[in-house]
Protein backbone atom coordinates (compact mmCIF):
# COMPACT_ATOMS: atom_id res chain seq x y z
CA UNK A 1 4.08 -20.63 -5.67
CA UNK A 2 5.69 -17.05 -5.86
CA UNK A 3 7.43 -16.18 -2.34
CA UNK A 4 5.88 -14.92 0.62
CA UNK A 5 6.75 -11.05 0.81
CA UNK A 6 4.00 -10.05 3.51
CA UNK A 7 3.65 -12.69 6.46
CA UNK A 8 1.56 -11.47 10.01
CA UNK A 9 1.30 -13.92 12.29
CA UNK A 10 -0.63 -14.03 15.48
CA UNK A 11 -1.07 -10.42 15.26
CA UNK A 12 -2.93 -9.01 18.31
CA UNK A 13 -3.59 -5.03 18.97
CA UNK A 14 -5.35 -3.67 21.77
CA UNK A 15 -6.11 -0.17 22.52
CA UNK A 16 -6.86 0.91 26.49
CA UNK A 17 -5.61 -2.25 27.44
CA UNK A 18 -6.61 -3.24 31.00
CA UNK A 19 -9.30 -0.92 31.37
CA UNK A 20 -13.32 -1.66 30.88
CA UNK A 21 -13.33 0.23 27.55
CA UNK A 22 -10.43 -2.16 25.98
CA UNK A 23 -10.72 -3.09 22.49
CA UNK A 24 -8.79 -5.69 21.07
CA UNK A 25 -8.66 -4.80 16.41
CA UNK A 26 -6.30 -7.45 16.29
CA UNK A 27 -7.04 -10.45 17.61
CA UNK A 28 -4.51 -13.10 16.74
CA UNK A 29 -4.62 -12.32 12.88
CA UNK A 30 -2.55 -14.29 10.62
CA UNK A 31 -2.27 -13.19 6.80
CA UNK A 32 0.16 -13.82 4.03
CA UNK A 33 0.40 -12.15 0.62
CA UNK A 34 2.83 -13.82 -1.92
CA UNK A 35 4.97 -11.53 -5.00
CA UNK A 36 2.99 -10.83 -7.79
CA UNK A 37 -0.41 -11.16 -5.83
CA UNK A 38 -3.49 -8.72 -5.57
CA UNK A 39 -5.04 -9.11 -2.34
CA UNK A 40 -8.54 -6.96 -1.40
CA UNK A 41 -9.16 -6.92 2.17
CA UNK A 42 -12.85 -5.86 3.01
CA UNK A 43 -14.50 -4.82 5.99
CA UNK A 44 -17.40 -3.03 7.49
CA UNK A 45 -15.66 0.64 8.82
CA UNK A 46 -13.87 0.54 12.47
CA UNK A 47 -13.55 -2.90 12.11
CA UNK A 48 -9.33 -2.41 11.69
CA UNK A 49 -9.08 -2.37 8.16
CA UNK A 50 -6.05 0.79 8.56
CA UNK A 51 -4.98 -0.58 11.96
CA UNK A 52 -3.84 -3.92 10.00
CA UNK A 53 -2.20 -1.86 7.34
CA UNK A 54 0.06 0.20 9.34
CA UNK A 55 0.99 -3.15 11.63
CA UNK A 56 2.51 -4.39 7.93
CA UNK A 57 3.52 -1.53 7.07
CA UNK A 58 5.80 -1.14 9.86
CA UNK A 59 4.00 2.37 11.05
CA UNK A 60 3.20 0.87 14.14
CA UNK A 61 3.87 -2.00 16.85
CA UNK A 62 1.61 -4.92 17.40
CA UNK A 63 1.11 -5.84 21.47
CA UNK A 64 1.87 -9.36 20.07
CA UNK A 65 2.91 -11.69 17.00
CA UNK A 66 4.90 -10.93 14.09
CA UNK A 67 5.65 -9.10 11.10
CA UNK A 68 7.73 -10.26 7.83
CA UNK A 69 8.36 -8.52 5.45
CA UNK A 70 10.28 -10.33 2.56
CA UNK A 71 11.57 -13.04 5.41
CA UNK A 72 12.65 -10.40 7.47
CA UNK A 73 11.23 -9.84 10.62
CA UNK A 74 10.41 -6.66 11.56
CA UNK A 75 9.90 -7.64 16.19
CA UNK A 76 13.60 -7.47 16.68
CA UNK A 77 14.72 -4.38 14.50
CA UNK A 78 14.98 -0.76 16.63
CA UNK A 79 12.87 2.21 15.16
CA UNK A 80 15.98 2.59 12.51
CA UNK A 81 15.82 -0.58 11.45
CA UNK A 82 11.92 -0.45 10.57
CA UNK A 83 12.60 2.74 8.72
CA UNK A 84 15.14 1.34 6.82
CA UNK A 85 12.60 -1.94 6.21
CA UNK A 86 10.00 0.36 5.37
CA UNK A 87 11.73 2.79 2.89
CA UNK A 88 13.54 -0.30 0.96
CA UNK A 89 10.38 -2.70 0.77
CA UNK A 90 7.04 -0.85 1.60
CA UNK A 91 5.06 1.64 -0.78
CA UNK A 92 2.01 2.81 0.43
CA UNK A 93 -0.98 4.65 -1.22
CA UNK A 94 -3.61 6.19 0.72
CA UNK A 95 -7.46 7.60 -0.13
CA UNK A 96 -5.97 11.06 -0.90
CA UNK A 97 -3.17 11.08 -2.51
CA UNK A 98 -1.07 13.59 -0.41
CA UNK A 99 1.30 14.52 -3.11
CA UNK A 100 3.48 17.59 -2.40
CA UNK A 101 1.44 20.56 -4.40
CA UNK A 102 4.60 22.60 -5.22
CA UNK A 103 6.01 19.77 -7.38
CA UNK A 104 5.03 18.33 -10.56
CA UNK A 105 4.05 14.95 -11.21
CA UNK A 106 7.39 13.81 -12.24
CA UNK A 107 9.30 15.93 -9.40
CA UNK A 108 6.67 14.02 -6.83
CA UNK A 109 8.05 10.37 -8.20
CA UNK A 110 11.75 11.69 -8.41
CA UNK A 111 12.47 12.91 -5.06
CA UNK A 112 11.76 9.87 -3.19
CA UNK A 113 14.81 8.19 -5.21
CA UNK A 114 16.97 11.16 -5.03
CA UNK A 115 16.51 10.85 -1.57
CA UNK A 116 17.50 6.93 -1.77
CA UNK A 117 20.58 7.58 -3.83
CA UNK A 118 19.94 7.25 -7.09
CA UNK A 119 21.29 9.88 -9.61
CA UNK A 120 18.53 12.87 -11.26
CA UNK A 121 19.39 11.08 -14.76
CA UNK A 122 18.31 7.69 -13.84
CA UNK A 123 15.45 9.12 -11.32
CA UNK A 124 13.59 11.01 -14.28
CA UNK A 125 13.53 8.08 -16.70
CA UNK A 126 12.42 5.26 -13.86
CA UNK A 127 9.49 8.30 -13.38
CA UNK A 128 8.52 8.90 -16.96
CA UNK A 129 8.51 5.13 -17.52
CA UNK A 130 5.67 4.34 -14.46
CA UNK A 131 4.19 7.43 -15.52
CA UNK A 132 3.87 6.10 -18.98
CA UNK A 133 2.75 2.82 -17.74
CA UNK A 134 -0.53 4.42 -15.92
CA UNK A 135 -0.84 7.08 -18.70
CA UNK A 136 -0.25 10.08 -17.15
CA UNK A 137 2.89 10.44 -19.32
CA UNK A 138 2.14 13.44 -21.12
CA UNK A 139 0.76 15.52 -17.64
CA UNK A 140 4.51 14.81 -16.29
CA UNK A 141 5.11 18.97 -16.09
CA UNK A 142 1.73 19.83 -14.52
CA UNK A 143 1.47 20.03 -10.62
CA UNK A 144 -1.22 18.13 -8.92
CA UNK A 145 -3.92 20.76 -8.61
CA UNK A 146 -4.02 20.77 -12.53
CA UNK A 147 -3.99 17.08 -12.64
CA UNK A 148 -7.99 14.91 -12.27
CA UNK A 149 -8.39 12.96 -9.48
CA UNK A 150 -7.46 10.48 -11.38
CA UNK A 151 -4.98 11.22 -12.69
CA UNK A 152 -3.45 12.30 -8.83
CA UNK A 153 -4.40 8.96 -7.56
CA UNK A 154 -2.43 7.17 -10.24
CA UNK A 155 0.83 9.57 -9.97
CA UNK A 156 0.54 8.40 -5.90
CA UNK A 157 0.69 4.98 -7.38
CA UNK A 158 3.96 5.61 -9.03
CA UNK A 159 5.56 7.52 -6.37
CA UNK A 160 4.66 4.49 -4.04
CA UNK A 161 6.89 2.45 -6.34
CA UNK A 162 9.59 4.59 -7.24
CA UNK A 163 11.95 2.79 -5.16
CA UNK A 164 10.90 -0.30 -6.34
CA UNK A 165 9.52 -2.11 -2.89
CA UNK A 166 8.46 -5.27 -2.79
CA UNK A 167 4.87 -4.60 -0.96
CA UNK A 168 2.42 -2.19 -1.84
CA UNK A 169 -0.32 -1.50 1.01
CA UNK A 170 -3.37 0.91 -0.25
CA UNK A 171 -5.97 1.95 2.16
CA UNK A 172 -9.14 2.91 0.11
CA UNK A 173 -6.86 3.62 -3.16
CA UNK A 174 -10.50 4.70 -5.24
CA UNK A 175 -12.67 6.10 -2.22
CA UNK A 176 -12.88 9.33 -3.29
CA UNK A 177 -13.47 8.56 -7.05
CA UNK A 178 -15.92 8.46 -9.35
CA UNK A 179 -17.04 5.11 -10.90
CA UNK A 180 -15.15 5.47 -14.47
CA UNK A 181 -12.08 6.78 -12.91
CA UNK A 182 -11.88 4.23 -9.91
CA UNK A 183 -11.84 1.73 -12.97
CA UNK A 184 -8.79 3.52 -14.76
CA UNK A 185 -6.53 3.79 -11.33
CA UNK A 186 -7.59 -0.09 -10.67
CA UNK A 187 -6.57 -0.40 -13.98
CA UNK A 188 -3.25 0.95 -13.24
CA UNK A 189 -2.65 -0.48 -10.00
CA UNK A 190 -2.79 -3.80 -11.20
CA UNK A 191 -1.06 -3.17 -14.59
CA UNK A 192 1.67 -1.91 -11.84
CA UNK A 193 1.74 -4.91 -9.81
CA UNK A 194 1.60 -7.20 -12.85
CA UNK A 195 4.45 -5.27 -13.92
CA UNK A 196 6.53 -5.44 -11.05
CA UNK A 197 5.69 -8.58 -9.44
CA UNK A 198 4.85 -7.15 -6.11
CA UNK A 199 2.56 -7.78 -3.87
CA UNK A 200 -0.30 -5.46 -3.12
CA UNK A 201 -2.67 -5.43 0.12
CA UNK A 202 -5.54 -3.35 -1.10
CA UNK A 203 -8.21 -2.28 1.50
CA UNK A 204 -11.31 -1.48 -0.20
CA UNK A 205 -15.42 -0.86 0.04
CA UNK A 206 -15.91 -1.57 -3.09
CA UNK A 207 -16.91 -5.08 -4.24
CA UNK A 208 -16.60 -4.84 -7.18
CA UNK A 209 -12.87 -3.88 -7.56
CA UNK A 210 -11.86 -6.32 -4.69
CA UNK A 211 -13.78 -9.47 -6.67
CA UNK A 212 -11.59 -8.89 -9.43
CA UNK A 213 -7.91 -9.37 -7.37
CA UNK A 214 -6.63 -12.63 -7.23
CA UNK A 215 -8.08 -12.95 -3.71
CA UNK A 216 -10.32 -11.61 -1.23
CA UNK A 217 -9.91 -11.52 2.45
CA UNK A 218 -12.51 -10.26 5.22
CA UNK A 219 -11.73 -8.85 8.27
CA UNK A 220 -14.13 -10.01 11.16
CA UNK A 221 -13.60 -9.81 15.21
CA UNK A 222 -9.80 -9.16 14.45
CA UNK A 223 -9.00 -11.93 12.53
CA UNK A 224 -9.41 -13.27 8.66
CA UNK A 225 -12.65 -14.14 8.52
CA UNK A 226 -12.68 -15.57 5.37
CA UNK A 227 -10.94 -15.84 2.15
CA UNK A 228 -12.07 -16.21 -1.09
């Protein structure tokens, strides 16, 4: 079995806390994704789908239990610390793909590794080879408003792993897509994680794309429901 890279245990969130409107998202949640494994986690809307993805992905604090991420555990580290975590091991994709509209689809996969360190040179070739891998290759010079919505979605992809994390979290990668072009960035995505080896928490409505990932977890009165 590949290692554990995402590990929440006993997670528990609560929002007005104490009051008579409290609502606990979290309720003791425990959930472990391993390297090289495609995880869909489904649930009805409001039911803390996004509220589990930015507790592992360090964007906010649980009330209780913890967060690893690649054995490290996130309770103890100041808000430096989970930066640092987050920038080294964590990309994350999101329903729109908020790339930066005055850049090109190479410049938007370049500057989050010039901003790690690594030198233009080496930057541009670890872009054009993700963008390659997706297929967006030859739209490398074109900015995103003359790129499809597919074709945006999938440059997010490679931005999310231009600095080579170990964890990929997506929040409703395809939700805005059509049919045949949700299948080519799910097509991507997990050509990317195959790739890679990473591990990939992918929350997602669509039933279809989440019964074809290596597993299947539901997200019921806070906790895993079920996996499949």
């Amino acid at each position: 079995m590949n290692d554990p890279i995402l590990q929440l245990s006993g997670l528990v969130k609560v929002y007005n806390a104490g009051m008579p409107s409290e609502i606990r998202v979290l309720d003791g949640l425990d959930l472990t994704v391993s390297a090289g494994e495609a995880v869909a986690l489904v649930a009805p809307s409001g039911a803390g789908k996004s509220t589990l993805l930015h507790m592992a992905g360090l964007l906010d604090v649980p009330d209780a239990g913890e967060v690893r991420i690649a054995g490290q555990g996130a309770s103890t580290l100041d808000d430096a610390g989970r930066t640092g975590l987050r920038r080294q091991d964590i990309g994350f994709v999101y329903q729109f793909h908020h790339l930066l509209p005055e850049f090109t689809a190479l410049e938007n996969i370049v500057l989050p590794q010039l901003a790690d360190g690594v030198p233009e040179a080496q930057a541009k070739r670890r872009a054009m080879d993700l963008l390659d891998t997706v297929g967006v290759a030859p739209r490398a010079g074109h900015r995103p408003a003359a790129l499809s919505g597919g074709e945006q979605q999938r440059v997010a992809f490679c931005r999310a792993l231009a600095n080579e994390p170990k964890l990929l979290l997506a929040d409703e990668p395809t939700g805005n897509l059509d049919p045949d072009t949700s299948e080519q960035v799910f097509s991507a995505l997990m050509t990317l994680v195959r790739e890679a080896g990473l591990a990939a928490l992918v929350a997602t409505h669509n039933p279809d794309l989440a019964a074809r990932m290596d597993r299947t977890l539901r997200l019921s009165a806070g906790r895993i429901a079920k996996a499949s």
